[in-house]
C-alpha atoms as a PDB file:
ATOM      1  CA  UNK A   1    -100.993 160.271 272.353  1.00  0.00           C
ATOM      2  CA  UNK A   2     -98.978 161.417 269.228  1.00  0.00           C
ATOM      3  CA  UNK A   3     -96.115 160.405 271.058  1.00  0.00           C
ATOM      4  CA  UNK A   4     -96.999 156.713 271.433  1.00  0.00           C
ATOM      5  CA  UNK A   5     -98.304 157.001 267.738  1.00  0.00           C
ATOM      6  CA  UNK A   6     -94.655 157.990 266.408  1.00  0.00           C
ATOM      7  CA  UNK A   7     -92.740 155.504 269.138  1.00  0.00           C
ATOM      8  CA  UNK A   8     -95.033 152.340 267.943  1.00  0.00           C
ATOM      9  CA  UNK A   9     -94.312 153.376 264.606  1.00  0.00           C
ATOM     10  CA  UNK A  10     -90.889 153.769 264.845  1.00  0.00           C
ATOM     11  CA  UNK A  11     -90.968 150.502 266.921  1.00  0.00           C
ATOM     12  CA  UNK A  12     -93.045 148.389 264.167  1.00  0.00           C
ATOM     13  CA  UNK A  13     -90.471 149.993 261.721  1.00  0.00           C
ATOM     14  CA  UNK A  14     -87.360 148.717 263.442  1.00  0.00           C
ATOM     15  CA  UNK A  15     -88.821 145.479 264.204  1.00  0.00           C
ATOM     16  CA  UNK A  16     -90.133 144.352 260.366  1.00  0.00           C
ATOM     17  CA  UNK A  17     -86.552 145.610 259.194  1.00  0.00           C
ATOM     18  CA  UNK A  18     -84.635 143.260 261.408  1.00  0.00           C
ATOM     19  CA  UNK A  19     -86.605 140.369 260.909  1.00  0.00           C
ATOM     20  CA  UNK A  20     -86.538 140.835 257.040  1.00  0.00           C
ATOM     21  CA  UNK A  21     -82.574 141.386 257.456  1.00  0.00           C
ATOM     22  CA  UNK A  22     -82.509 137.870 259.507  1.00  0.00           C
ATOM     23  CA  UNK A  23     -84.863 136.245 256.696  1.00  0.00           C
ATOM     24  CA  UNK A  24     -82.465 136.762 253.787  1.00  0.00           C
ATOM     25  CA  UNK A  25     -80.396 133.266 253.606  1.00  0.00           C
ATOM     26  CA  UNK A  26     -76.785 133.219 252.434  1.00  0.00           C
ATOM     27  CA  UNK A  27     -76.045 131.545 249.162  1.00  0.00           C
ATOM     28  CA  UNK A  28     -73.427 128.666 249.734  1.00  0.00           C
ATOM     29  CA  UNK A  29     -72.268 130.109 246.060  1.00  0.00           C
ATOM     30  CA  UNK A  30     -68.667 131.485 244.989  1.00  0.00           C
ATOM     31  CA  UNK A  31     -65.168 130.814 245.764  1.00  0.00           C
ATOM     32  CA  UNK A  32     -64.045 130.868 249.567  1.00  0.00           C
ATOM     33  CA  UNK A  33     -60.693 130.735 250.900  1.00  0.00           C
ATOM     34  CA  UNK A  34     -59.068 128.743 253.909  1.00  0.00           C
ATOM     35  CA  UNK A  35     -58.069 131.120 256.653  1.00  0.00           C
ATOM     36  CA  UNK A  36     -54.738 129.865 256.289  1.00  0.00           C
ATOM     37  CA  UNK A  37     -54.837 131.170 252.792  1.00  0.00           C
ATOM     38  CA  UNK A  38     -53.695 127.682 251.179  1.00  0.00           C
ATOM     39  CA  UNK A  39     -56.708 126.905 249.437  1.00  0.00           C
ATOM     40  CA  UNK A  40     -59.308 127.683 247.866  1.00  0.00           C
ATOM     41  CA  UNK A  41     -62.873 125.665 247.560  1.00  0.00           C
ATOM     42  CA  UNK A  42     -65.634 126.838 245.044  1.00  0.00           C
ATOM     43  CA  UNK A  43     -69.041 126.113 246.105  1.00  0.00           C
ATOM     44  CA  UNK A  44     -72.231 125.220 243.330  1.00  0.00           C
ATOM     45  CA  UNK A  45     -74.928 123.946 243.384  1.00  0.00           C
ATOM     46  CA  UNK A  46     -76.058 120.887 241.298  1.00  0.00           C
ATOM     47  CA  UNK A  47     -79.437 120.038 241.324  1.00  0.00           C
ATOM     48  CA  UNK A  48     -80.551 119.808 245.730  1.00  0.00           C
ATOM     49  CA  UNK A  49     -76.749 118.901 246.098  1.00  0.00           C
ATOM     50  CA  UNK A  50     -74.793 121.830 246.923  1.00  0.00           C
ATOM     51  CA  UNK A  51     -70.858 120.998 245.701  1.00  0.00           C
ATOM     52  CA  UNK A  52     -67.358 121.908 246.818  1.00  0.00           C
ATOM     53  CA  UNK A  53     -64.495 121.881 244.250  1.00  0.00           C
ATOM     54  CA  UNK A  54     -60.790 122.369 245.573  1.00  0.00           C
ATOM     55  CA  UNK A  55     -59.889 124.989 242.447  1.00  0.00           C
ATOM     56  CA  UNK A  56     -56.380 126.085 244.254  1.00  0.00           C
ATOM     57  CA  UNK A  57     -53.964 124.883 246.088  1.00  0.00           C
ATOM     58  CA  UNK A  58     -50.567 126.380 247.697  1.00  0.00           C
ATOM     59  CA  UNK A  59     -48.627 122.963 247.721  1.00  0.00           C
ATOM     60  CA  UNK A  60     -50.526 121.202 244.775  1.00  0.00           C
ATOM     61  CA  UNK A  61     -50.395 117.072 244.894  1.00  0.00           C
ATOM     62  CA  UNK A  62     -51.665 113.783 244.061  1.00  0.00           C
ATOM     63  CA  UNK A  63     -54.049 112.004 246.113  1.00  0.00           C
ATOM     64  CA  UNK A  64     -51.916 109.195 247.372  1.00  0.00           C
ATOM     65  CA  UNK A  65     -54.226 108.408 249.955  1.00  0.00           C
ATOM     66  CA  UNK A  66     -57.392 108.009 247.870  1.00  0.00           C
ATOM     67  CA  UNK A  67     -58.743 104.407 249.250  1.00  0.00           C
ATOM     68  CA  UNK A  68     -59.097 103.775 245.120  1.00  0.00           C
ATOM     69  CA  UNK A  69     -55.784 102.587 243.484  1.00  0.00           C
ATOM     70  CA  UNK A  70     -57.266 104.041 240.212  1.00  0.00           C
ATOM     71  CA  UNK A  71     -57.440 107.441 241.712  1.00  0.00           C
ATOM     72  CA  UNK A  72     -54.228 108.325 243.730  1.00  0.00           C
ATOM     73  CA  UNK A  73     -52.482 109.686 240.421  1.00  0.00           C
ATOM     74  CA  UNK A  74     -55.256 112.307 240.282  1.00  0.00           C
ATOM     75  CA  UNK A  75     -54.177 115.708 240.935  1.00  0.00           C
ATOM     76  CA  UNK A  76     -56.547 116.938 244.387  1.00  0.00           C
ATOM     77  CA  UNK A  77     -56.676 120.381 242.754  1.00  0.00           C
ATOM     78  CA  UNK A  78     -60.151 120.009 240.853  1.00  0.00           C
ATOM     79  CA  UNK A  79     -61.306 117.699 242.700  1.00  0.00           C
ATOM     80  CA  UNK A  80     -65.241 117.983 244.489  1.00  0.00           C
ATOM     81  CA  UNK A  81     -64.652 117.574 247.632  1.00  0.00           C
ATOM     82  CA  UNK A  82     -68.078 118.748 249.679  1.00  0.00           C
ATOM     83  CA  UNK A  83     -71.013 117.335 248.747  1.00  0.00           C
ATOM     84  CA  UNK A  84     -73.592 118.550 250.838  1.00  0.00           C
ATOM     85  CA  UNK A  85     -77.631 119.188 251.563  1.00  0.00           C
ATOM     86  CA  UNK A  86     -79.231 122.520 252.715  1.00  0.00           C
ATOM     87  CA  UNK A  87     -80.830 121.726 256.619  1.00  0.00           C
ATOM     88  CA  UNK A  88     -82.109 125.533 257.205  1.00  0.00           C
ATOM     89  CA  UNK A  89     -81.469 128.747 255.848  1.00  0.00           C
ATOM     90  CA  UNK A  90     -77.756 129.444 256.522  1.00  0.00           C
ATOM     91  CA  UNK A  91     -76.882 125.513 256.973  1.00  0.00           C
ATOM     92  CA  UNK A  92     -75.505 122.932 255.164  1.00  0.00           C
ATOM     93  CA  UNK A  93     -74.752 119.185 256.269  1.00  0.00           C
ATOM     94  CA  UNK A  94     -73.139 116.584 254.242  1.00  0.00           C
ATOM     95  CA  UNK A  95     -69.494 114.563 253.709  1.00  0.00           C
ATOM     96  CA  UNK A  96     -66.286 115.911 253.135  1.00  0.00           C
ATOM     97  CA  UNK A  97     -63.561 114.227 251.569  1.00  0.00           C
ATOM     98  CA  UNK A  98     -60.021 114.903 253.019  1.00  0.00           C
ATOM     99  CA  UNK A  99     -57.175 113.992 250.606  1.00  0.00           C
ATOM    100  CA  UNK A 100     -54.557 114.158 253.573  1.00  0.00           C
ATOM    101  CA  UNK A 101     -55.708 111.336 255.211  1.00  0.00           C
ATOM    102  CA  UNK A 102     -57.910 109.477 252.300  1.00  0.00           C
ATOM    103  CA  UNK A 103     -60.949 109.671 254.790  1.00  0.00           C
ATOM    104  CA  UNK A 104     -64.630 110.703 254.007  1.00  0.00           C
ATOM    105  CA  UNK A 105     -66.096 112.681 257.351  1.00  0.00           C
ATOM    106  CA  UNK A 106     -69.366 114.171 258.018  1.00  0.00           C
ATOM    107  CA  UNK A 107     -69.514 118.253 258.067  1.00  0.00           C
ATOM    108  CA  UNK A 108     -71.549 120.910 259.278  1.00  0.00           C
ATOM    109  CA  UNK A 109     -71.399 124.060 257.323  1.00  0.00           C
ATOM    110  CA  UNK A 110     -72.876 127.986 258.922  1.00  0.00           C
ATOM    111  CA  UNK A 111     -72.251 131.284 257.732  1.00  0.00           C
ATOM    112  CA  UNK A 112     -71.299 133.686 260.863  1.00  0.00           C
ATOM    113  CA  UNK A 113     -71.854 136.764 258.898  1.00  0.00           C
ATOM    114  CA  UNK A 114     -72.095 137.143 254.732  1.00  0.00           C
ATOM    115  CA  UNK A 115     -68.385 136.679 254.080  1.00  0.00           C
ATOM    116  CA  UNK A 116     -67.400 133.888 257.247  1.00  0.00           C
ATOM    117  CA  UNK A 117     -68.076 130.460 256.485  1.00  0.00           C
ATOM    118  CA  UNK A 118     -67.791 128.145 259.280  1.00  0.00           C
ATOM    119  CA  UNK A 119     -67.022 123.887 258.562  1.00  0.00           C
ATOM    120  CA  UNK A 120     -67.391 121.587 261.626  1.00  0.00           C
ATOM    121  CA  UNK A 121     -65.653 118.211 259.842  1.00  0.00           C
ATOM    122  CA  UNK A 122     -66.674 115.043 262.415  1.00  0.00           C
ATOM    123  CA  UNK A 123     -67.054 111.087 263.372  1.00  0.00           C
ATOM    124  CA  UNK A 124     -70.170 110.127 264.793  1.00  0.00           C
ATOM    125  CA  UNK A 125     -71.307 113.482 266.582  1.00  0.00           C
ATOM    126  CA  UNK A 126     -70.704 117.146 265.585  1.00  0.00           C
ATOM    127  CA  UNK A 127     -69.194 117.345 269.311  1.00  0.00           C
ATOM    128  CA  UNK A 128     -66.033 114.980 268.139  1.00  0.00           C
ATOM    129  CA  UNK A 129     -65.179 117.724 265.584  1.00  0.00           C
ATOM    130  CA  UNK A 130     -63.167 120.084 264.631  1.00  0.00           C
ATOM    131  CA  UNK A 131     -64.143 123.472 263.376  1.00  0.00           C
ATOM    132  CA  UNK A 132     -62.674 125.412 259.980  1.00  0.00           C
ATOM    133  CA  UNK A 133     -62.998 129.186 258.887  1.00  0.00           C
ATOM    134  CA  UNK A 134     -62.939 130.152 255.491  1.00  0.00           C
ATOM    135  CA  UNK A 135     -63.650 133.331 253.634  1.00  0.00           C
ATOM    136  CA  UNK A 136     -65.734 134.525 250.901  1.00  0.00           C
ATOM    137  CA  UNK A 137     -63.178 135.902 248.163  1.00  0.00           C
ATOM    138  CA  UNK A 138     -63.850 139.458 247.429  1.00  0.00           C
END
């Protein structure tokens, strides 16, 4: 009987500390880099909006592809770039603007673990994406 006392105890333990562990949500705060290591985004939040701001760049430019006259001289380093909503804990969805192409797509944005931040950029459907890794800067 003691036995089964101690095992459900250690079991109800185990069990409330995972599920508190899953509970936490990431923060979509802080400055993440690409995996490439060419760029750097910092994410805030502004009011429900959360925002991305390009802060660094390896091969700095003007955003000659902007579909405003007005705004191609514009540097694209600080620049917002991500302007997104929170969907669940962990998840973001929202546009991102790409200054390669002067196109606006729809993203997806996860965390894989608390430094790994994953960005599905898409047309239409998340399926007709592509997928991005970045990193949380230490």
């Amino acid at each position: 009987m003691k036995r089964v006392l101690v095992f459900s105890l250690a079991l109800a333990v185990t069990l409330l500390t995972s599920l508190s562990v899953n509970a936490q949500s990431q923060q979509l705060k802080g400055i993440f880099i690409t995996e490439e290591e060419d760029g750097k985004v910092q994410f805030y939040q502004r009011g429900a909006q959360f925002i991305g701001k390009l802060i660094w760049s390896i091969a700095p430019t003007k955003d000659v592809n902007n579909p405003d006259p007005a705004m191609r001289n514009q540097n694209t380093v600080g620049q917002e770039i991500f302007f997104l909503e929170k969907t669940e804990d962990n998840e973001w969805e929202g546009e991102v603007y790409n200054s390669q192409d002067g196109r606006t797509y729809s993203v997806q944005l996860w965390f894989d673990d608390q430094r790994t931040l994953k960005i599905r950029g898409y047309i239409g459907h998340p399926l007709l994406g592509q997928t991005a890794t970045m990193y949380l800067e230490r």
